[in-house]
N, C-alpha and C. Protein backbone atom coordinates (compact mmCIF):
# COMPACT_ATOMS: atom_id res chain seq x y z
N UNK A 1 110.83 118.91 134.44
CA UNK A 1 111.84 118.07 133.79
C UNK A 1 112.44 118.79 132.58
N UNK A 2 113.65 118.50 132.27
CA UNK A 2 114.47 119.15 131.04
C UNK A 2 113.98 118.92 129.91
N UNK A 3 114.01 119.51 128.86
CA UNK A 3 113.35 119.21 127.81
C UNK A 3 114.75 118.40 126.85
N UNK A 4 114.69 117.55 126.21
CA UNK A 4 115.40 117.73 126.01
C UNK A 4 115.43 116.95 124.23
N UNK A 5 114.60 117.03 123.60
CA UNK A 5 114.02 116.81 122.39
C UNK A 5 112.73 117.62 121.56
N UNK A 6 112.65 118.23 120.46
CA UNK A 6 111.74 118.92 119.67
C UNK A 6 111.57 117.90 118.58
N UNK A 7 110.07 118.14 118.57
CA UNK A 7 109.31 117.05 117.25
C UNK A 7 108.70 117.62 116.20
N UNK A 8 109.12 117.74 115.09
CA UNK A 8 108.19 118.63 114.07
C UNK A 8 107.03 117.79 113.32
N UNK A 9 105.64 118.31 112.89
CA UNK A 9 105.20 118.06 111.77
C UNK A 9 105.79 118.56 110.75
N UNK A 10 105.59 117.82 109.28
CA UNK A 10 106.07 118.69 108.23
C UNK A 10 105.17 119.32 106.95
N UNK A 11 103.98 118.80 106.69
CA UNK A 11 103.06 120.14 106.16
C UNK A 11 102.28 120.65 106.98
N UNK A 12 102.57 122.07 106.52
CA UNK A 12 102.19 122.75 107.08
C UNK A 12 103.10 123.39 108.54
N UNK A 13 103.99 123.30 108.76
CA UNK A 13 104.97 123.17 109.63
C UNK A 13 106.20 123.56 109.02
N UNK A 14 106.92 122.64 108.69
CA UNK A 14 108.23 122.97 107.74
C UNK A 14 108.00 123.14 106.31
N UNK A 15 107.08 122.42 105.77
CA UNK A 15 106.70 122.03 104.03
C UNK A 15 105.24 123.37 104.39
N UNK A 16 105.58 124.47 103.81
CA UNK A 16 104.39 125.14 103.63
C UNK A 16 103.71 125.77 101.95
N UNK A 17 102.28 125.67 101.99
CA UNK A 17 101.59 125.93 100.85
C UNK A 17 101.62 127.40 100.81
N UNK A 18 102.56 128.14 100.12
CA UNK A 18 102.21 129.37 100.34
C UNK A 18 101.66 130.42 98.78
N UNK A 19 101.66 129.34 97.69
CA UNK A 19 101.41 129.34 96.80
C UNK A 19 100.32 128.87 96.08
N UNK A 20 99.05 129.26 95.99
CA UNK A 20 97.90 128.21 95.97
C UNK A 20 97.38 128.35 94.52
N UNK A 21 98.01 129.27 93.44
CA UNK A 21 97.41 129.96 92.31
C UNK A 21 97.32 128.14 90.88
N UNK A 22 98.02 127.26 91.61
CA UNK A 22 98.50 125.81 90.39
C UNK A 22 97.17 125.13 90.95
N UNK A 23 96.66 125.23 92.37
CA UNK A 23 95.43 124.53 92.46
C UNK A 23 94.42 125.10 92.62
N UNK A 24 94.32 126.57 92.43
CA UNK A 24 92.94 127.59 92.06
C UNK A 24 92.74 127.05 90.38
N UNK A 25 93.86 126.50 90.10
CA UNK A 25 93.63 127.17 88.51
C UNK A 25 92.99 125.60 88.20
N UNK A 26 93.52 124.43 88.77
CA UNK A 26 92.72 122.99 88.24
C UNK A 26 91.63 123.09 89.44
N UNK A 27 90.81 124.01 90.38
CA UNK A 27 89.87 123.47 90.97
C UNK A 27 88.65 124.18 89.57
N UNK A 28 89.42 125.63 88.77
CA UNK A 28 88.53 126.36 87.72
C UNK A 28 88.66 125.30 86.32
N UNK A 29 89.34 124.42 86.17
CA UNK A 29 89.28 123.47 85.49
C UNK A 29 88.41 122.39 85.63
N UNK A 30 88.09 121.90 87.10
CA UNK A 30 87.40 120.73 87.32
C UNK A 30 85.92 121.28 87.35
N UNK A 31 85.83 122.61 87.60
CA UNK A 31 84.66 123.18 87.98
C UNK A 31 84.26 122.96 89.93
N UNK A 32 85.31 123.21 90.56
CA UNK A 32 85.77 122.77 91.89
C UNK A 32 84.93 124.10 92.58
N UNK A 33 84.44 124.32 93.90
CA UNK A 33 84.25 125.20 94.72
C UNK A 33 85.78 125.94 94.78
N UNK A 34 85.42 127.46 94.72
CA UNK A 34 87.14 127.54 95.10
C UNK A 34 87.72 127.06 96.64
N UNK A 35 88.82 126.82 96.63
CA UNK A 35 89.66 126.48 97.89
C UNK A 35 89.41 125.16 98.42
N UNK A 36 88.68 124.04 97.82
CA UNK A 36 88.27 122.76 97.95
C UNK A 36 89.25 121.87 97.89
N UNK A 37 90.27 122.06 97.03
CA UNK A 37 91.03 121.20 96.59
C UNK A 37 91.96 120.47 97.47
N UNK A 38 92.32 121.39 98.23
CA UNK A 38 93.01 120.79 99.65
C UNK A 38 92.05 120.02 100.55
N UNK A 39 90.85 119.71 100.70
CA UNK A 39 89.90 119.11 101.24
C UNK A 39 89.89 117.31 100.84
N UNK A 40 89.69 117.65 99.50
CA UNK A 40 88.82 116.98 98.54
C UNK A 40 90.30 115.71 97.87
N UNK A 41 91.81 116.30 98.74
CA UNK A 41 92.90 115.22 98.28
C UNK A 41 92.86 114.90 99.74
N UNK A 42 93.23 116.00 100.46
CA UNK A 42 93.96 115.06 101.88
C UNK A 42 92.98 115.10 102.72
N UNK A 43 91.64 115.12 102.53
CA UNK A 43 90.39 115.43 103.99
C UNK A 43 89.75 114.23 103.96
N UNK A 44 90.09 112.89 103.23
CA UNK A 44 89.46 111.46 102.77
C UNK A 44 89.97 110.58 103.46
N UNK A 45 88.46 109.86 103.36
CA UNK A 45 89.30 108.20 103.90
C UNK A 45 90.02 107.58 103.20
N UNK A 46 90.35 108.21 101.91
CA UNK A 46 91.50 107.81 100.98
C UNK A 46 93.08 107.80 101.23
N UNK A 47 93.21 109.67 101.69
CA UNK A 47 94.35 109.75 102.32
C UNK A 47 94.43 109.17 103.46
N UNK A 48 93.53 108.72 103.99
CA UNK A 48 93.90 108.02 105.76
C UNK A 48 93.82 107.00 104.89
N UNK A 49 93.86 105.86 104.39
CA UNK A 49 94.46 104.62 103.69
C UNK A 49 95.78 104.84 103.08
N UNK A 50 96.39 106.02 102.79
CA UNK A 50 97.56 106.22 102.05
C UNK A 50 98.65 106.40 102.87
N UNK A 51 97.73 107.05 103.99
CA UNK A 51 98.88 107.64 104.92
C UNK A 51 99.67 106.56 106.11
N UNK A 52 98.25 106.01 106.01
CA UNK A 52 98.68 104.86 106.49
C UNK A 52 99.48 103.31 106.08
N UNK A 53 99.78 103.82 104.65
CA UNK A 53 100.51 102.68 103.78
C UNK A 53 99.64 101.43 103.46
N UNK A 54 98.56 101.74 103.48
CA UNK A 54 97.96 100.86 102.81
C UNK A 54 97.26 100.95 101.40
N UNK A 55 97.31 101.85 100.68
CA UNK A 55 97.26 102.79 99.23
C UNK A 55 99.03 102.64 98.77
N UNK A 56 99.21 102.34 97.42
CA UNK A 56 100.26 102.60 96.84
C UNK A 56 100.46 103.86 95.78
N UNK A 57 101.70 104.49 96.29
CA UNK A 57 101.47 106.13 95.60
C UNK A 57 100.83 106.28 94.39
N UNK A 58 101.00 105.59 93.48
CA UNK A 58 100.65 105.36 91.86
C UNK A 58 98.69 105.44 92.01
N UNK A 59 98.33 104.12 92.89
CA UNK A 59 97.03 103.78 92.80
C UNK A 59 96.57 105.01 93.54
N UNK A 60 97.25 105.55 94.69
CA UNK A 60 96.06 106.91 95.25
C UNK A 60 95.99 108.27 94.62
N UNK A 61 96.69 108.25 93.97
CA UNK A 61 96.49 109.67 92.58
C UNK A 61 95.96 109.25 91.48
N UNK A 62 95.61 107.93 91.02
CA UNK A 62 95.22 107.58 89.96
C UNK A 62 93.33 107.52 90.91
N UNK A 63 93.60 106.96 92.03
CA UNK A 63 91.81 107.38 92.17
C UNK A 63 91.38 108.80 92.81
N UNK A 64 92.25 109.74 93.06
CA UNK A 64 91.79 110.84 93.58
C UNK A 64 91.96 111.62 91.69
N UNK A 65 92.39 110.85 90.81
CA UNK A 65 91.93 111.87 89.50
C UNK A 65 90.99 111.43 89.35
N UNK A 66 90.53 110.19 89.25
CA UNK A 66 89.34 109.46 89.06
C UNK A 66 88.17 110.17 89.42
N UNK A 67 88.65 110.42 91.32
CA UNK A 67 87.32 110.68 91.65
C UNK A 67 86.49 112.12 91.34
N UNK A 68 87.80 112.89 90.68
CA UNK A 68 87.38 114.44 90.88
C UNK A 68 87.61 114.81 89.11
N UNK A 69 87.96 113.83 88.28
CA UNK A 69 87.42 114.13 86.93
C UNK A 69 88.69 114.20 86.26
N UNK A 70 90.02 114.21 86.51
CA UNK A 70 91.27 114.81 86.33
C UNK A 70 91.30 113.37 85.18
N UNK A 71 91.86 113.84 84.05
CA UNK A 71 92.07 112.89 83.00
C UNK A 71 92.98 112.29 83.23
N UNK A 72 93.12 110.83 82.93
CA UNK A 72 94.13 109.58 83.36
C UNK A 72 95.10 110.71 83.22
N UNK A 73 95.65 111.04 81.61
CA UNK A 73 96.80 111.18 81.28
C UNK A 73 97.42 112.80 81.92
N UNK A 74 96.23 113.23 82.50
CA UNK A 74 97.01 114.18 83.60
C UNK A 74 97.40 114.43 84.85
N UNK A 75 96.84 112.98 85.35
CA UNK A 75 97.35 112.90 87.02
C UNK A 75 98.42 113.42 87.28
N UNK A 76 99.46 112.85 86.58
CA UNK A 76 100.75 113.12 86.93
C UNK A 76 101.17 114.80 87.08
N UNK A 77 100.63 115.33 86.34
CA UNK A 77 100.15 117.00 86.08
C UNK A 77 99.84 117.59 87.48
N UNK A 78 98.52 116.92 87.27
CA UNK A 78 97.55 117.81 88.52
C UNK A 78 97.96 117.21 89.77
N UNK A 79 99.23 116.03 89.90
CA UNK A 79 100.05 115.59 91.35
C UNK A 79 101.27 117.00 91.44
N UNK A 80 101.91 117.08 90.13
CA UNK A 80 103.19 118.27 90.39
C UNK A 80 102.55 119.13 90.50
N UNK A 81 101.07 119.91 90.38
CA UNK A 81 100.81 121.40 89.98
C UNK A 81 100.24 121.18 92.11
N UNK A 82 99.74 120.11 92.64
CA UNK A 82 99.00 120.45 94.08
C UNK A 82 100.21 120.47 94.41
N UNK A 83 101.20 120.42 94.63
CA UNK A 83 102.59 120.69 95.47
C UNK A 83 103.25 122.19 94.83
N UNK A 84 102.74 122.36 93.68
CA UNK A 84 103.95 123.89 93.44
C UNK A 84 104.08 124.24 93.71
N UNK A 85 103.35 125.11 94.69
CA UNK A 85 103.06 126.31 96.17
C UNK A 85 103.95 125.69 97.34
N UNK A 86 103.81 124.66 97.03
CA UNK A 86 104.78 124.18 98.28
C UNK A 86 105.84 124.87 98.90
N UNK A 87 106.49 125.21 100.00
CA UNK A 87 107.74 126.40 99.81
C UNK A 87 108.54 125.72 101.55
N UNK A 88 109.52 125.22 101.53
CA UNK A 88 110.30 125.19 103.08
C UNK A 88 110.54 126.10 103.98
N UNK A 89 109.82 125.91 104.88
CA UNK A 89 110.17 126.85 105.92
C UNK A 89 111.62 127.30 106.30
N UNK A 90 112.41 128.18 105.71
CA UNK A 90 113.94 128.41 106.05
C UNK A 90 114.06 128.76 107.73
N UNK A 91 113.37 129.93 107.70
CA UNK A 91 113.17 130.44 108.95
C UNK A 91 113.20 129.90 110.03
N UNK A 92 112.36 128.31 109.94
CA UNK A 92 112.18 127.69 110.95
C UNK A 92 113.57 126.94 111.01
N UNK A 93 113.80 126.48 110.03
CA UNK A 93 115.16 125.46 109.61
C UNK A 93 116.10 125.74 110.54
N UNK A 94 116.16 127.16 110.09
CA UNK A 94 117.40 127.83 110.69
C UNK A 94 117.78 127.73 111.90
N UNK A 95 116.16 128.12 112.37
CA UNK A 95 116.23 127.82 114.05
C UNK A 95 116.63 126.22 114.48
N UNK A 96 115.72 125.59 113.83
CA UNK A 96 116.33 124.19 114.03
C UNK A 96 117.65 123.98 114.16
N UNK A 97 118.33 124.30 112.97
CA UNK A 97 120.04 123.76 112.99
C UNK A 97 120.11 124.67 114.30
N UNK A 98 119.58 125.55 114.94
CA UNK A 98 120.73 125.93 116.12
C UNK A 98 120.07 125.00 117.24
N UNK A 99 118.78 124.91 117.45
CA UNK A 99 118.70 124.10 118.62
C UNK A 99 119.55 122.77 118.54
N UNK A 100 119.68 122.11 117.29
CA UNK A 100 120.33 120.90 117.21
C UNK A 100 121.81 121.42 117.46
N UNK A 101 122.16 122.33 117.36
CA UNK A 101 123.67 122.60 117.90
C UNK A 101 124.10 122.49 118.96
N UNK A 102 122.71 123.32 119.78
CA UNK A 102 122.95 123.36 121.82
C UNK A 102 122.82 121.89 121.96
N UNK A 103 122.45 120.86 121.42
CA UNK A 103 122.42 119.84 122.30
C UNK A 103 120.60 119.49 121.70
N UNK A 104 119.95 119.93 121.15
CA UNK A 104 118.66 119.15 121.71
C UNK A 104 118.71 118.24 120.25
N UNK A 105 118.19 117.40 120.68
CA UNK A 105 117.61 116.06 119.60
C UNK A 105 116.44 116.66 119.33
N UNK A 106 116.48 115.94 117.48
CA UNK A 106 115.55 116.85 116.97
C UNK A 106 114.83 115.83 115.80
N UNK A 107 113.40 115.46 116.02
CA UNK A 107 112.20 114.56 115.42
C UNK A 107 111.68 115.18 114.37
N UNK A 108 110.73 114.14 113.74
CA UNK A 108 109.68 114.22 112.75
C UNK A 108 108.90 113.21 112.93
N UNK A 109 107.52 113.72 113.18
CA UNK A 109 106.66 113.22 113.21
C UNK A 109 105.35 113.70 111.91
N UNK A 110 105.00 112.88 110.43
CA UNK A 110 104.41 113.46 109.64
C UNK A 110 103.36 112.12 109.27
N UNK A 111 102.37 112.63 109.21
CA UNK A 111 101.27 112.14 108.77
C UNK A 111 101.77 111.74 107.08
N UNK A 112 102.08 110.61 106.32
CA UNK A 112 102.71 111.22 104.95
C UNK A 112 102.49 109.95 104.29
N UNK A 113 103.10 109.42 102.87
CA UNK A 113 103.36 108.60 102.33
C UNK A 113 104.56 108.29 102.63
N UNK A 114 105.14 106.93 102.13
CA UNK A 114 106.58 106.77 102.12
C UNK A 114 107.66 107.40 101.14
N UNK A 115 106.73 108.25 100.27
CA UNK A 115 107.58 109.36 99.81
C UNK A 115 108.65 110.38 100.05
N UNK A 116 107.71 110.52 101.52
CA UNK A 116 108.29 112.10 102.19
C UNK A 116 109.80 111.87 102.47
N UNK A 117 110.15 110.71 103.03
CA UNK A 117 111.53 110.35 103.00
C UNK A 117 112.31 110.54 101.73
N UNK A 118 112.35 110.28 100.66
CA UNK A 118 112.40 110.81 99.53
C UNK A 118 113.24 112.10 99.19
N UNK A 119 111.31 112.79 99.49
CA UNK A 119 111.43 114.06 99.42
C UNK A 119 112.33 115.45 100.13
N UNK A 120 112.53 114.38 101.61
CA UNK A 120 113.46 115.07 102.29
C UNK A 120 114.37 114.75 102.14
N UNK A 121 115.19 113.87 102.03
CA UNK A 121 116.41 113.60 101.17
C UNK A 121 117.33 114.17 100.21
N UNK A 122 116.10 113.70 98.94
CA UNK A 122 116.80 114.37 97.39
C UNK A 122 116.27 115.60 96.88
N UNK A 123 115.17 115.97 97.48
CA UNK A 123 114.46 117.37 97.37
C UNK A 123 115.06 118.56 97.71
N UNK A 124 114.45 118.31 98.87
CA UNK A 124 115.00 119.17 100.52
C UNK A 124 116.56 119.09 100.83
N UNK A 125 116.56 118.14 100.38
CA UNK A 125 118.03 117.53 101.22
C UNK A 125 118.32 117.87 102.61
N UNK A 126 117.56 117.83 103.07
CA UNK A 126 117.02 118.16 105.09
C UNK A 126 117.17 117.34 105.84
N UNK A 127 117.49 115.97 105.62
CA UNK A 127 116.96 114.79 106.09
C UNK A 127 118.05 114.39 107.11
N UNK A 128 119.51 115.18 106.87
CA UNK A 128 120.25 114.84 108.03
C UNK A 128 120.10 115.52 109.10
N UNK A 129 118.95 116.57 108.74
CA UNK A 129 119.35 117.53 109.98
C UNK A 129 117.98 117.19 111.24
N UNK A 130 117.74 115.71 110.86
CA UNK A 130 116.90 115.45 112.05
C UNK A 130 117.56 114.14 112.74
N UNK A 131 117.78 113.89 113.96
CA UNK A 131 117.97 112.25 114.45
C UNK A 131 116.87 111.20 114.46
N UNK A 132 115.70 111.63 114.45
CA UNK A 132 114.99 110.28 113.87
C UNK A 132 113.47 111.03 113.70
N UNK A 133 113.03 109.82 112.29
CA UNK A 133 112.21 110.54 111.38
C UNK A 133 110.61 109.47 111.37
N UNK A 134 109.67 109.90 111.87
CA UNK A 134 108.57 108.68 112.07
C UNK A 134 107.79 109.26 111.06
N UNK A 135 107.55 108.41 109.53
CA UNK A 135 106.46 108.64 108.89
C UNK A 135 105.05 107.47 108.57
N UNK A 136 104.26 108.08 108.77
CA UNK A 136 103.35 107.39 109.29
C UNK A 136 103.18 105.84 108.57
N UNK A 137 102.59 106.30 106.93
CA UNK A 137 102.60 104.97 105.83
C UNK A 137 103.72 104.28 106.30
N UNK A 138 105.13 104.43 106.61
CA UNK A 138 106.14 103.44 107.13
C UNK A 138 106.00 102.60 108.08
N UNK A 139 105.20 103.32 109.26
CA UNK A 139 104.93 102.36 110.58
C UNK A 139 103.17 101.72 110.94
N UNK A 140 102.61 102.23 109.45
CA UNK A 140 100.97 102.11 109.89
C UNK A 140 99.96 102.32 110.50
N UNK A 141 100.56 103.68 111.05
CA UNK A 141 99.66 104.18 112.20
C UNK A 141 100.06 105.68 112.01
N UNK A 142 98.65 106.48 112.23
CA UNK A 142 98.56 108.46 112.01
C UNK A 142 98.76 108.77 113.13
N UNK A 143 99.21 110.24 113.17
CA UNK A 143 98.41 110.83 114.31
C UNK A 143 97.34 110.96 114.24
N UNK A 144 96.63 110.91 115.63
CA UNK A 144 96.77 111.13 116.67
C UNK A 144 97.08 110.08 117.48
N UNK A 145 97.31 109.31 116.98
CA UNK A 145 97.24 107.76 117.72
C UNK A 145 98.28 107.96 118.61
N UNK A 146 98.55 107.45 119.52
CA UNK A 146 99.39 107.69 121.08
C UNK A 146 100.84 106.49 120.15
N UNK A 147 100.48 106.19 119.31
CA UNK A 147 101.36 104.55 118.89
C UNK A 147 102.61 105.61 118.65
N UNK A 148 102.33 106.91 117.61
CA UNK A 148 103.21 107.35 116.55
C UNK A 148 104.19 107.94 117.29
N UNK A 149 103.45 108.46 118.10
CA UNK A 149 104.59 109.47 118.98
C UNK A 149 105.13 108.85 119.94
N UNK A 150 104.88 107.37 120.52
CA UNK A 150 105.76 106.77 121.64
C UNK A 150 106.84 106.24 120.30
N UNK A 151 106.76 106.01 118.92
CA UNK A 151 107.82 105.54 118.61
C UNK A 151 108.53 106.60 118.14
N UNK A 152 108.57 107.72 118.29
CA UNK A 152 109.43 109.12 118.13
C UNK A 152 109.89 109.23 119.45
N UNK A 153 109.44 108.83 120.50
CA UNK A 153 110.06 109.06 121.49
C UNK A 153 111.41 107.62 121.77
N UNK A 154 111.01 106.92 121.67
CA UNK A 154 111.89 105.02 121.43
C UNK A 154 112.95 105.98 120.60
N UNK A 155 112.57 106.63 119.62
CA UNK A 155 113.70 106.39 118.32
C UNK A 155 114.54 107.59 118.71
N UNK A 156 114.24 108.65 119.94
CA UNK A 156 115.02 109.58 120.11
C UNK A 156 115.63 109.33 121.49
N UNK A 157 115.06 108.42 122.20
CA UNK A 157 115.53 108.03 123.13
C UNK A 157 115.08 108.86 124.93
N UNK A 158 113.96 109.17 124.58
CA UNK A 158 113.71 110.46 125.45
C UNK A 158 112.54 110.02 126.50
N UNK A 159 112.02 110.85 127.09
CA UNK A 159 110.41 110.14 127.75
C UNK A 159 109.68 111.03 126.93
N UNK A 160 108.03 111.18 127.76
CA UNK A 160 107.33 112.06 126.83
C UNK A 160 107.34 113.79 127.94
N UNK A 161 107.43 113.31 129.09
CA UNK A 161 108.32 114.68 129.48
C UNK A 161 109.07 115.38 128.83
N UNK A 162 109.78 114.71 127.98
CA UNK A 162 111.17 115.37 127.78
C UNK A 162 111.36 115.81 126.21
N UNK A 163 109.83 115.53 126.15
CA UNK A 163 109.59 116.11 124.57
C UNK A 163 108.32 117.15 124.29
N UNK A 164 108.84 118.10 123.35
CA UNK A 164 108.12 118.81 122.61
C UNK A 164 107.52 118.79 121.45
N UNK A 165 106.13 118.71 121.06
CA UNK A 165 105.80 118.41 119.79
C UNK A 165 105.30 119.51 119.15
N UNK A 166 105.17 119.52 117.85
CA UNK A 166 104.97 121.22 117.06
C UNK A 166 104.25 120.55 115.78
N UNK A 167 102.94 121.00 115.81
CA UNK A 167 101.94 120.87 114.46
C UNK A 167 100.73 121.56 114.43
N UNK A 168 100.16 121.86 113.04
CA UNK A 168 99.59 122.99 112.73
C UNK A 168 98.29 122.36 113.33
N UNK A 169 97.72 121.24 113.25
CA UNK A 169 96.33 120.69 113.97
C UNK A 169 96.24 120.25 115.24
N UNK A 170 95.21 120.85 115.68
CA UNK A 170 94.91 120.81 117.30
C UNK A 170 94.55 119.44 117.59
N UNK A 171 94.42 118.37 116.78
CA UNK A 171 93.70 117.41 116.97
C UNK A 171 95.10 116.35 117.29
N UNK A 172 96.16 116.59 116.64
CA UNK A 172 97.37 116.60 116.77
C UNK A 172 97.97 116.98 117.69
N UNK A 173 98.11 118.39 118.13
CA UNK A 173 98.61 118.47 119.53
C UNK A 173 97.75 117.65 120.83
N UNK A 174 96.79 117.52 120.65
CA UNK A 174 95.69 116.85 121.69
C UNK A 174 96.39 115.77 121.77
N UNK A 175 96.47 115.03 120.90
CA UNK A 175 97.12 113.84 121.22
C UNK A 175 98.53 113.35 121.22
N UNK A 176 99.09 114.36 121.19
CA UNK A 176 100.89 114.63 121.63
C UNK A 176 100.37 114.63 123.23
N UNK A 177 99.81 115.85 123.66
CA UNK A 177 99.52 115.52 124.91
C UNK A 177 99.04 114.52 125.79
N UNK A 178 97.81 113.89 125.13
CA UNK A 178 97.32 112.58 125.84
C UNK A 178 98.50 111.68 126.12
N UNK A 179 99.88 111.74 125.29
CA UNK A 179 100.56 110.64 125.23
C UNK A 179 101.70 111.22 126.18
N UNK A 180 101.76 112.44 126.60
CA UNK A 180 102.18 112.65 127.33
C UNK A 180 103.40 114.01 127.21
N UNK A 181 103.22 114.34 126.25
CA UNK A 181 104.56 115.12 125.41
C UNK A 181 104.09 116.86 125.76
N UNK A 182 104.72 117.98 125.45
CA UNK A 182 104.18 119.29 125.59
C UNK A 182 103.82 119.71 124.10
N UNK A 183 102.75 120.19 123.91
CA UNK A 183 102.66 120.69 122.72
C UNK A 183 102.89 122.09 122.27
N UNK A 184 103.01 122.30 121.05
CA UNK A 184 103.14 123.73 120.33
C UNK A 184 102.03 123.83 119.48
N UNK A 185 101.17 124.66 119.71
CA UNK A 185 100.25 124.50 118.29
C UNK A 185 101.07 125.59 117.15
N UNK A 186 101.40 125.16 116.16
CA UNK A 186 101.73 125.88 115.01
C UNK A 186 101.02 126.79 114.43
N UNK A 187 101.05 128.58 114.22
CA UNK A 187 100.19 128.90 113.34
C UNK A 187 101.16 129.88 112.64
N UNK A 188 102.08 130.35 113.20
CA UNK A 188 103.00 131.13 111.94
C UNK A 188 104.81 130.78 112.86
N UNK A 189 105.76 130.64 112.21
CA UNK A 189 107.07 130.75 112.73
C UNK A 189 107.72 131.46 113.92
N UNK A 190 107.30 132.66 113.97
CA UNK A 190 107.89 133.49 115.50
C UNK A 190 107.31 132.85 116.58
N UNK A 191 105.79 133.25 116.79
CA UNK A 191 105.04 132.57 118.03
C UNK A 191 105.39 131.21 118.52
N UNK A 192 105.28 130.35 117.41
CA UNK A 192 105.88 129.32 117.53
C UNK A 192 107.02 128.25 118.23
N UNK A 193 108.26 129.59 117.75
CA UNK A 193 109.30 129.69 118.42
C UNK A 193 109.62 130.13 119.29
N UNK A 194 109.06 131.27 119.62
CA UNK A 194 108.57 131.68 121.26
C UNK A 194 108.10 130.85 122.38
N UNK A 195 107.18 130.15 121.74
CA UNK A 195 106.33 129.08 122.54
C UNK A 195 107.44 127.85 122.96
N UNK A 196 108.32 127.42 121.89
CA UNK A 196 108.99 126.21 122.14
C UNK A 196 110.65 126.90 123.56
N UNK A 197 110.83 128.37 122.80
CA UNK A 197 112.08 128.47 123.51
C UNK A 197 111.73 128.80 125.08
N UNK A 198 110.13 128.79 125.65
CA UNK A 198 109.18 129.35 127.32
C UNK A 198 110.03 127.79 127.78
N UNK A 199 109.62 126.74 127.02
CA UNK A 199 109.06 125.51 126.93
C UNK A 199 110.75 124.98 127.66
N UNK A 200 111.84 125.11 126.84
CA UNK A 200 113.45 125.25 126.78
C UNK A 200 113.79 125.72 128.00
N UNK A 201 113.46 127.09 128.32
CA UNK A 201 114.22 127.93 129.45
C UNK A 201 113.79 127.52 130.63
């Protein structure tokens, strides 16, 4: 069958950490294991309450400083310094705007707060260059759940034949597949794109 829709995750995917020196430097502040810090925010049943919109942005940084020692009056700190590294994938972008040129409809599927909309918006300013955008806290349900990705498929109008999904966790593609979709596992931009354009031709 034709393919005829691509689905992105976006950290780690489009939104990449390629900068990690703002949260080496508060894990040597907290007295952190190095490289923990990415664990120890998004590896919780905290973030799976956030992500799922049931945490309000304010209250889940005020208990992930809580829990890891970060002084009230620097949450707000140690929230801008875990994103600094942050960096957009151009490369991939790029490719994107052309597949969206030939014709293919083009998703988001992100595990996120109701921020990320936001963020892709007034940040990024990226946000037109997808036709429909499923973030999780918005609809109440993560991946892997079979729920998230039949409503990326509803909102693009496609089957799950006729879609491709692309994210950096296997646990994630597993369940793009169970639901019926082709997966990409993400681990750097070329391969990637290789993999999706086999997928195309």
């Amino acid at each position: 069958m034709t393919i005829k829709a691509i689905i992105f995750d976006i950290g780690g995917v489009l939104l990449r950490t390629l900068d990690w020196s703002k949260r080496y430097e508060w894990e040597r502040k907290l007295n952190l294991p190095h490289n923990s810090l990415e664990a120890l925010v998004h590896g919780t049943t905290l973030n799976t309450e956030f992500e799922r919109g049931e945490l309000a942005f304010e209250a889940f940084w005020q208990e992930v400083g809580r829990r890891l020692g970060v002084p009230a009056d620097q949450v707000t700190q140690f929230r801008e310094d875990f994103y600094a590294g942050d960096t957009l994938n151009l490369e991939l972008l790029t490719q994107i705007r052309q597949w969206r040129k030939a014709g293919f409809k083009i998703g988001i599927i992100s595990n996120a707060p109701p921020s990320l909309r936001m963020t892709l918006q007034h940040r990024l300013h990226i946000v037109d260059d997808f036709d429909h955008i499923v973030i999780s806290a918005e609809v109440g349900v993560r991946k892997p759940h079979a729920r998230i990705y039949e409503m990326a498929l509803e909102g693009l109008d496609v089957t799950a034949k006729e879609a491709v999904f692309v994210d950096d966790l296997t646990e994630n593609i597993a369940g793009a597949r169970a639901a019926g979709l082709h997966g990409v596992h993400f681990t750097d931009t070329a391969p990637a794109v290789a993999a999706i354009e086999a997928l195309l031709a």
